[in-house]
Protein backbone atom coordinates (compact mmCIF):
# COMPACT_ATOMS: atom_id res chain seq x y z
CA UNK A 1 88.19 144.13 49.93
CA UNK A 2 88.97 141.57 52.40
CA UNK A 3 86.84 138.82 53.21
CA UNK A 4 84.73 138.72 56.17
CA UNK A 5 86.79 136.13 58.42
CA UNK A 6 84.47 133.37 59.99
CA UNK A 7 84.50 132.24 63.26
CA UNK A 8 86.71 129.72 62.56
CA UNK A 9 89.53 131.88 61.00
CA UNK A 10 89.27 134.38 64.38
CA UNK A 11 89.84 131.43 67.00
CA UNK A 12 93.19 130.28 68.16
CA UNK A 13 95.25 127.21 66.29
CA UNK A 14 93.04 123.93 67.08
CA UNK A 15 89.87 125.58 68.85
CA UNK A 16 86.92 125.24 66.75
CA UNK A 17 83.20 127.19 67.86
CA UNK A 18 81.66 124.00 69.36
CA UNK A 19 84.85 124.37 71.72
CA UNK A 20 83.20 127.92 72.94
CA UNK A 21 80.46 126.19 75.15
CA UNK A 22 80.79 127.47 78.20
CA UNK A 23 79.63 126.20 81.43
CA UNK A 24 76.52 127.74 83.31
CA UNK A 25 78.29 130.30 85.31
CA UNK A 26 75.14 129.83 87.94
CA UNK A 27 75.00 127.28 90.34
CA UNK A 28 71.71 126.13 89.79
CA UNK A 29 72.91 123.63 87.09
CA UNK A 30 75.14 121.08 88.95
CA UNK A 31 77.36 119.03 87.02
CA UNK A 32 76.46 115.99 85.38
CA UNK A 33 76.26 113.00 87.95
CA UNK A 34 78.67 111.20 86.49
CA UNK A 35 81.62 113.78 87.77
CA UNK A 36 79.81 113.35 91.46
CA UNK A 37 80.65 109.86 91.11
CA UNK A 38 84.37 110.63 90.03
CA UNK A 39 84.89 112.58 93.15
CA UNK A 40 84.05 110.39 95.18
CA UNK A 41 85.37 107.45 94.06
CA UNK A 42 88.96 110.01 94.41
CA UNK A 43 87.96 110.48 98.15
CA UNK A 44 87.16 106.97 98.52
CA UNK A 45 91.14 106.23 97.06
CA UNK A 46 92.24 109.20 99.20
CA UNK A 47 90.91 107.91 102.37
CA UNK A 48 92.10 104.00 101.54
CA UNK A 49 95.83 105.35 101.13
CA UNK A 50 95.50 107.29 104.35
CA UNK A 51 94.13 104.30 106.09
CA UNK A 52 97.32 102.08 105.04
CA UNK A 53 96.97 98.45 103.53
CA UNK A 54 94.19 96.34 104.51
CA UNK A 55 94.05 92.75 105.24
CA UNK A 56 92.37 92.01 101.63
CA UNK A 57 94.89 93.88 99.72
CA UNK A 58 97.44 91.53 102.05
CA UNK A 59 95.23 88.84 100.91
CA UNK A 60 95.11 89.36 97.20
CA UNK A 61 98.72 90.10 97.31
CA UNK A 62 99.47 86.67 98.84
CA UNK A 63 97.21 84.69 96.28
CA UNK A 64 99.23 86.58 93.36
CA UNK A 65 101.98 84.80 95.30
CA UNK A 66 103.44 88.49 95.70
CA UNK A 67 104.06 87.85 99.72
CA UNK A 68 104.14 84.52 100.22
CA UNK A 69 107.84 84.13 99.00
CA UNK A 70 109.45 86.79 101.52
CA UNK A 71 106.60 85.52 104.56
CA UNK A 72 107.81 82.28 103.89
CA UNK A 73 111.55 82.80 103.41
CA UNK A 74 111.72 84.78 106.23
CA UNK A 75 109.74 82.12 108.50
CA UNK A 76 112.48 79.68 108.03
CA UNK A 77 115.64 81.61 108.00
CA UNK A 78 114.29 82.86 111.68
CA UNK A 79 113.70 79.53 112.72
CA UNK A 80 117.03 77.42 111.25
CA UNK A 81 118.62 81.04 112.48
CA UNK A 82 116.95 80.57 115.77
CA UNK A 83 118.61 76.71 116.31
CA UNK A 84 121.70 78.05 115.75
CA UNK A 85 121.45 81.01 117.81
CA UNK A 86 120.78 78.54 121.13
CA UNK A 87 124.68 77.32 120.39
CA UNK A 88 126.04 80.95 119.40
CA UNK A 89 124.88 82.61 122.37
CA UNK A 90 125.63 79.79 125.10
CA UNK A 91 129.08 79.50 123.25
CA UNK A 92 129.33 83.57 124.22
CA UNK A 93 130.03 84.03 120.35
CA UNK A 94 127.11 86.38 119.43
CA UNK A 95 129.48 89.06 117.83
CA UNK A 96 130.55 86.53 115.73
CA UNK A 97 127.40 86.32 113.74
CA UNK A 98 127.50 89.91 113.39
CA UNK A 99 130.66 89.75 111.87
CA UNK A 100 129.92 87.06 109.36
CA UNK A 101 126.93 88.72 107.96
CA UNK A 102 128.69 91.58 107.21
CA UNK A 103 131.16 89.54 105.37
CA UNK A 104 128.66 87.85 103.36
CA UNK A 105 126.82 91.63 102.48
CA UNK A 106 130.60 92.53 101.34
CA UNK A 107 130.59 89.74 98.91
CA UNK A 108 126.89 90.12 97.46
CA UNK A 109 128.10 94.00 97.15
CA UNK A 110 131.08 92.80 95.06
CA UNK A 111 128.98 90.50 93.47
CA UNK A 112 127.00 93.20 91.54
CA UNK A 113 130.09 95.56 91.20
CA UNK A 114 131.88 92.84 89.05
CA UNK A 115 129.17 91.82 86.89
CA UNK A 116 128.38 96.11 86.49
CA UNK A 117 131.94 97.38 85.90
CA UNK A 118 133.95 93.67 84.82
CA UNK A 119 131.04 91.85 82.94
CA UNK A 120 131.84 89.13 85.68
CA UNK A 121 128.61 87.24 85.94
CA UNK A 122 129.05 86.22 89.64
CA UNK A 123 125.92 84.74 91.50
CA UNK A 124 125.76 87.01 94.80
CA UNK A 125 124.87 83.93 97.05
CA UNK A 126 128.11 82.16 96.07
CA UNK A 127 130.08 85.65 96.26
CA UNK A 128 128.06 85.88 100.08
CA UNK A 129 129.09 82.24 100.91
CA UNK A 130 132.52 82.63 99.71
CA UNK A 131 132.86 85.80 102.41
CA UNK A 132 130.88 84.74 104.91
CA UNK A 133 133.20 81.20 105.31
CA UNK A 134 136.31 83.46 104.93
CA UNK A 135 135.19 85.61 107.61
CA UNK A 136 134.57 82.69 109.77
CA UNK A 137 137.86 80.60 108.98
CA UNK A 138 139.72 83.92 109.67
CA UNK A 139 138.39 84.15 113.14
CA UNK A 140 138.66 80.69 114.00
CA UNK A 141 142.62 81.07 113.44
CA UNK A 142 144.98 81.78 116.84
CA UNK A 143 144.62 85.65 117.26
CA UNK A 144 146.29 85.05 120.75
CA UNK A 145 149.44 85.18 118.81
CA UNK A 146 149.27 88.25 117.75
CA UNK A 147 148.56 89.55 121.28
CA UNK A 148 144.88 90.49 120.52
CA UNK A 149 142.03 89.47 122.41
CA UNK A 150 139.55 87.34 120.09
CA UNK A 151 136.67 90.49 120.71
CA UNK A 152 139.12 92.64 118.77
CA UNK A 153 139.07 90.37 116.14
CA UNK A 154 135.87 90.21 115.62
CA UNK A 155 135.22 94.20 115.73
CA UNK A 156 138.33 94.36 112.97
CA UNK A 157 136.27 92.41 110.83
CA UNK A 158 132.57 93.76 111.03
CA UNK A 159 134.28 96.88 110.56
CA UNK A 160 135.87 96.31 107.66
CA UNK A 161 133.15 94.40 105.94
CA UNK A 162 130.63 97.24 107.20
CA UNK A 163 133.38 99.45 105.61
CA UNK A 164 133.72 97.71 102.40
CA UNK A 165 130.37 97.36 101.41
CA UNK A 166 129.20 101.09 101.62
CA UNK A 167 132.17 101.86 99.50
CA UNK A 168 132.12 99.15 96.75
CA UNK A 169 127.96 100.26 97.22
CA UNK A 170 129.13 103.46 96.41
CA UNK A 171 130.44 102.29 92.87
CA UNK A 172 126.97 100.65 91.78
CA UNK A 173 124.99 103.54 91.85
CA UNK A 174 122.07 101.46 90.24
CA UNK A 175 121.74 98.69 92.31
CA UNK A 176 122.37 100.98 95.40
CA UNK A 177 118.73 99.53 97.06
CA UNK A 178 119.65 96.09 96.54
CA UNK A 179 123.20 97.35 98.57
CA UNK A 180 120.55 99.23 101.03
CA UNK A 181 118.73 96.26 101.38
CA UNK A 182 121.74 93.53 101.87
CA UNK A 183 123.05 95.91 104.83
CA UNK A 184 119.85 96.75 106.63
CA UNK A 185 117.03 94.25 105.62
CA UNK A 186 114.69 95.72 103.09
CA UNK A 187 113.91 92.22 101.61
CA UNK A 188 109.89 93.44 100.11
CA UNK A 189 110.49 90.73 97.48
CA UNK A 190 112.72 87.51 97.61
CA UNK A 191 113.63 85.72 94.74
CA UNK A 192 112.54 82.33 94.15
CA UNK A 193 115.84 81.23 93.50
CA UNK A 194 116.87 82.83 97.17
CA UNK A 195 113.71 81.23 98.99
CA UNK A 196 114.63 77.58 97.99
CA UNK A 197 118.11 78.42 98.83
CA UNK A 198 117.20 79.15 102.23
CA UNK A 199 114.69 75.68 102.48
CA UNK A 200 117.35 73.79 100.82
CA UNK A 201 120.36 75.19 103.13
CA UNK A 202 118.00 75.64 106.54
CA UNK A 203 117.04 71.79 106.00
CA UNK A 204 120.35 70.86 105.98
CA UNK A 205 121.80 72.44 108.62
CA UNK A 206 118.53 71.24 110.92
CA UNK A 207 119.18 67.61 109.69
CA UNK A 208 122.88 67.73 110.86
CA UNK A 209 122.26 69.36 114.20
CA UNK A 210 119.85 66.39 115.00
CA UNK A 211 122.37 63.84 114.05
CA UNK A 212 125.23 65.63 115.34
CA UNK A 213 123.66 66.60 118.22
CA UNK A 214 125.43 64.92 121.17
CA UNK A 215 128.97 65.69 120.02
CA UNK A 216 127.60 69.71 119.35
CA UNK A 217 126.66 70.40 122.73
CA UNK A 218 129.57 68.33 124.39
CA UNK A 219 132.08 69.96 122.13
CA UNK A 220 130.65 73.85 122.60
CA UNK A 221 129.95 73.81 126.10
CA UNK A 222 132.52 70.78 127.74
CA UNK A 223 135.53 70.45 125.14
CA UNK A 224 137.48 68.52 127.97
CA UNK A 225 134.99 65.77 128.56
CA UNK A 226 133.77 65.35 125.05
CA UNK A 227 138.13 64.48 124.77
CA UNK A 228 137.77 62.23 127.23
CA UNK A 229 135.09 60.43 125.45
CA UNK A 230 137.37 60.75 122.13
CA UNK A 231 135.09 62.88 120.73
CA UNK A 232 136.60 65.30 117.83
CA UNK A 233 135.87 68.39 119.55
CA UNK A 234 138.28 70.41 116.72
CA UNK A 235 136.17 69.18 113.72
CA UNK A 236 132.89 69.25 115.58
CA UNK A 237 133.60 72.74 116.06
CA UNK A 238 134.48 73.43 112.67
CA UNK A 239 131.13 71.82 111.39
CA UNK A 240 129.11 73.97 113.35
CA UNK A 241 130.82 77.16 111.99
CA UNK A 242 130.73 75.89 108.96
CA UNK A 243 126.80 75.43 109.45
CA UNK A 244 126.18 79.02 110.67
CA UNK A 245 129.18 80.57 108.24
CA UNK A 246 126.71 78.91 105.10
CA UNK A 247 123.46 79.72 106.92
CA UNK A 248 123.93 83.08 107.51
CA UNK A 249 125.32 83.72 104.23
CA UNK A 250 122.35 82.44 102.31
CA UNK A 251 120.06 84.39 104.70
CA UNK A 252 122.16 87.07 104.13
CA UNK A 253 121.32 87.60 100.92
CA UNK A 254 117.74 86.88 100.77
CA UNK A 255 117.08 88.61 104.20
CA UNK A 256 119.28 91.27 104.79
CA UNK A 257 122.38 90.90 107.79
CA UNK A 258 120.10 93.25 110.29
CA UNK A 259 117.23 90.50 110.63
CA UNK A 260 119.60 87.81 110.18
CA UNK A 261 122.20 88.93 113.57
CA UNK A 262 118.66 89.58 115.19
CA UNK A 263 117.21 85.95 114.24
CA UNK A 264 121.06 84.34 115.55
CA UNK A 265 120.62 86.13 119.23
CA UNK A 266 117.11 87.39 120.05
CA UNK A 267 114.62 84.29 119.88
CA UNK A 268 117.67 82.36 122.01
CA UNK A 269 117.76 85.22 124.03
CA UNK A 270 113.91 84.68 124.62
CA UNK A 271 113.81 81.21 124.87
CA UNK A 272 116.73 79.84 127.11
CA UNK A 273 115.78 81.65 130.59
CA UNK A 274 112.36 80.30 129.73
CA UNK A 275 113.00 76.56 129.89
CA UNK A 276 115.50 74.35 131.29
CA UNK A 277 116.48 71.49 129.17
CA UNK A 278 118.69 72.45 126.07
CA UNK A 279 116.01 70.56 123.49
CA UNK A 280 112.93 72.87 124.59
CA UNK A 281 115.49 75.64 124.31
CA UNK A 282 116.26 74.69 120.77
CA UNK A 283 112.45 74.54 120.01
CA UNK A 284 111.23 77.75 121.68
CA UNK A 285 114.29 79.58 119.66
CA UNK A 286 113.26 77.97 116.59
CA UNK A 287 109.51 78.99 117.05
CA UNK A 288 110.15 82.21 117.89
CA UNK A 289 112.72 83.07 114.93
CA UNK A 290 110.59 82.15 112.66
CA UNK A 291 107.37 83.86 114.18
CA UNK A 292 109.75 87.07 113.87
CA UNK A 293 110.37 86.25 110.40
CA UNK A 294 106.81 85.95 109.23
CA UNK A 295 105.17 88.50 111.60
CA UNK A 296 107.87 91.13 111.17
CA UNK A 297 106.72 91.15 107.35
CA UNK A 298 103.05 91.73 108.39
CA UNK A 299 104.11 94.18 110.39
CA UNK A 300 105.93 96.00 108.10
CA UNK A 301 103.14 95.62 105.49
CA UNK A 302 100.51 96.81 106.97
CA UNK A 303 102.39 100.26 108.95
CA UNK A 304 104.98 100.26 106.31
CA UNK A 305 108.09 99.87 107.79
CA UNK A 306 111.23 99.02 106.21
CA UNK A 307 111.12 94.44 106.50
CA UNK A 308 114.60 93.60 108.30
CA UNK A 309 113.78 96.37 110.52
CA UNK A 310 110.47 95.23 111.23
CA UNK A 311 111.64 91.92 111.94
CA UNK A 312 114.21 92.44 114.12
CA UNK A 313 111.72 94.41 116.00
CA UNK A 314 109.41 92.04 116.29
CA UNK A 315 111.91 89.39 117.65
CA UNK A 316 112.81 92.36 119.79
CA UNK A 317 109.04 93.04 121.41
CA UNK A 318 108.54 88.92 121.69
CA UNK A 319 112.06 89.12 123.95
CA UNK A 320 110.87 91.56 125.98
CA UNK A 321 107.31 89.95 126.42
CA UNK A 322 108.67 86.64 127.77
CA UNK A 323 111.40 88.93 130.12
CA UNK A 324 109.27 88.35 133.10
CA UNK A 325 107.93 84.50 132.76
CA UNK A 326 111.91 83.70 132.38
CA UNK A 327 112.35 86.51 135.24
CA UNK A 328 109.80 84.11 137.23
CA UNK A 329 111.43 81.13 135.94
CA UNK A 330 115.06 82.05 137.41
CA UNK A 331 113.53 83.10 140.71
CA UNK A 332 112.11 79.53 141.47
C-alpha cells in the first residue's frame, strides 16, 4: 500500500496549508485598515503627479542645489547675452548669432564623437569655442569677392553647422540627448564646471564693454567718424566678435543655441523701442535676458516644458508685452 499523502505532499511546489487562507468572500469583513491607508496614500501620489510640480518640490529641489545651477546659469548668460544683443541687432547682424551657435553645437557634437569613437578626450567647451570663433572669423572675411551677398554667407554656414551636427549626432547614439539638448536647449541640469564658465566668461565680456565702450558704439554704428577720431575701428570690431564668438560659445554649451540666438535678439528687441539713450538700452536688454533665463526655467518646471524652449518663450511673451509701451514710445 501507498501512503496516505498529507496535505503538504498534494499542494503545488512552494505552497504550504497556512498558504490556503482564503479571504472572506463576503463583504461584511473589510480589509484591514492598514490597506485603506495604502490606497489612499496611491491616490494622494496619483493626484500630486496629475497636478504637476509644486512650489515646495521647486523649493526642496533648489536647497539640494538641484536648480539653482541651471536658474542661475541661465540668469546670466541671458543677461551678458542681452548686452551684446543691443550691438548685434543695431549692427543689423542678428543672423550672425544664429550662425555662430550652430558652429559652436557642431564642435560640442564632435567633441563627444572623438572622445566615443577616437578615445580623444576633448573638453566640449573648448571644441564649442574653437567653432564658434571659426565661424565668426570666416564671416568676417570679404565674401564680396566671391560675388555673394554677406546674408548668403551666413545661411551657408548655419546650414552646414545645423547639418553637421545631426549627422556627427547621428554617430553617438548614447549621448544623442546631450546632442538634443546642445541643438534645441534642454539644459535640466548644468554642470558646475559650465556655470562658472559662463560667470567667468559673462564677467569678462561685461567688464570690456564698459571700458571699451566709447570706441564700441562709434566703431558699430559710425566707422567713418570713429576714423576721424583715429579710432581703430578694424580691431574694435574684431574685439567685439571676438566677445560674442566666446560668449555664445560657452552659452552654447551650457544653454543650448535655441535660448542662446533668443537671449542675443529678443530682450534687445524689447528694450531699444522702449528707451532712448543707448545705456538704458543696454540695461533693459540685460534685465530682461536674464529674467528670460531664470523665469523660462520656472516655467518649464512647473508645466514641464522642454528649458531652451521655455526660455526663448518667455523672452518671446516679455517682447510682446512691452510691444505697445515702445509702440507709445515711438508715437510721441
Amino acid at each position: 500500500m501507498t501512503p496516505p499523502r498529507t496535505a503538504d505532499q498534494e499542494l503545488p511546489p512552494g505552497l504550504s496549508p497556512d498558504d490556503l487562507i482564503l479571504a472572506p468572500a463576503s463583504s461584511a469583513n473589510p480589509p484591514p485598515a492598514r490597506d485603506e491607508h495604502v490606497h489612499e496614500a496611491i491616490r494622494a501620489h496619483e493626484l500630486q503627479e496629475q497636478a504637476g510640480p509644486s512650489w515646495a518640490d521647486f523649493a526642496q529641489g533648489w536647497d539640494r542645489g538641484i536648480y539653482r545651477d541651471p536658474v542661475v546659469c541661465g540668469g546670466l548668460a541671458g543677461l551678458v547675452l542681452g548686452l551684446l544683443g543691443v550691438f548685434i541687432v543695431l549692427r543689423r547682424a542678428v543672423f550672425v548669432t544664429a550662425a555662430v551657435s550652430q558652429a559652436a553645437g557642431l564642435g560640442v557634437a564632435l567633441a563627444f564623437y572623438l572622445a566615443i569613437h577616437h578615445a580623444l578626450d576633448v573638453p566640449p567647451v573648448l571644441a564649442a569655442l574653437v567653432l564658434g570663433v571659426t565661424a565668426t572669423v570666416s564671416l568676417a572675411l570679404p565674401v564680396h569677392k566671391l560675388r555673394l551677398p554677406r546674408e548668403s554667407a551666413l545661411g551657408l554656414c548655419f546650414i552646414a553647422a545645423s547639418a553637421l551636427a545631426v549627422l556627427v549626432g547621428d554617430r553617438i547614439s548614447q549621448e544623442a540627448h546631450d546632442v538634443a539638448g546642445i541643438l534645441f536647449g534642454t539644459a535640466v541640469l548644468v554642470r558646475r564646471t559650465d556655470l562658472w564658465a559662463v560667470g567667468i566668461v559673462g564677467g569678462v565680456t561685461t567688464l570690456v564693454v564698459a571700458v571699451f565702450y566709447r570706441g564700441l558704439v562709434f566703431a558699430g554704428f559710425d566707422p567713418e567718424g570713429a576714423k576721424v577720431q583715429k579710432l581703430p575701428v578694424r580691431g574694435l570690431n574684431l574685439l567685439f566678435w571676438a566677445l560674442v564668438a566666446i560668449e555664445v560659445s560657452v552659452a552654447t554649451r551650457a544653454l543650448g543655441a535655441l535660448p542662446v540666438f533668443a537671449f542675443a535678439v529678443i530682450p534687445a528687441m524689447a528694450a531699444l523701442p522702449l528707451v532712448r539713450r543707448l545705456p538704458y538700452a543696454l540695461v533693459g536688454a540685460a534685465l530682461i535676458g536674464g529674467l528670460s533665463g531664470a523665469l523660462g526655467y520656472l516655467f518649464a518646471f512647473f508645466f514641464q516644458f522642454p528649458v531652451g524652449a521655455s526660455q526663448a518663450a518667455v523672452a518671446v511673451a516679455i517682447w510682446l508685452v512691452t510691444l505697445p509701451f515702445g509702440a507709445l514710445g515711438r508715437s510721441r
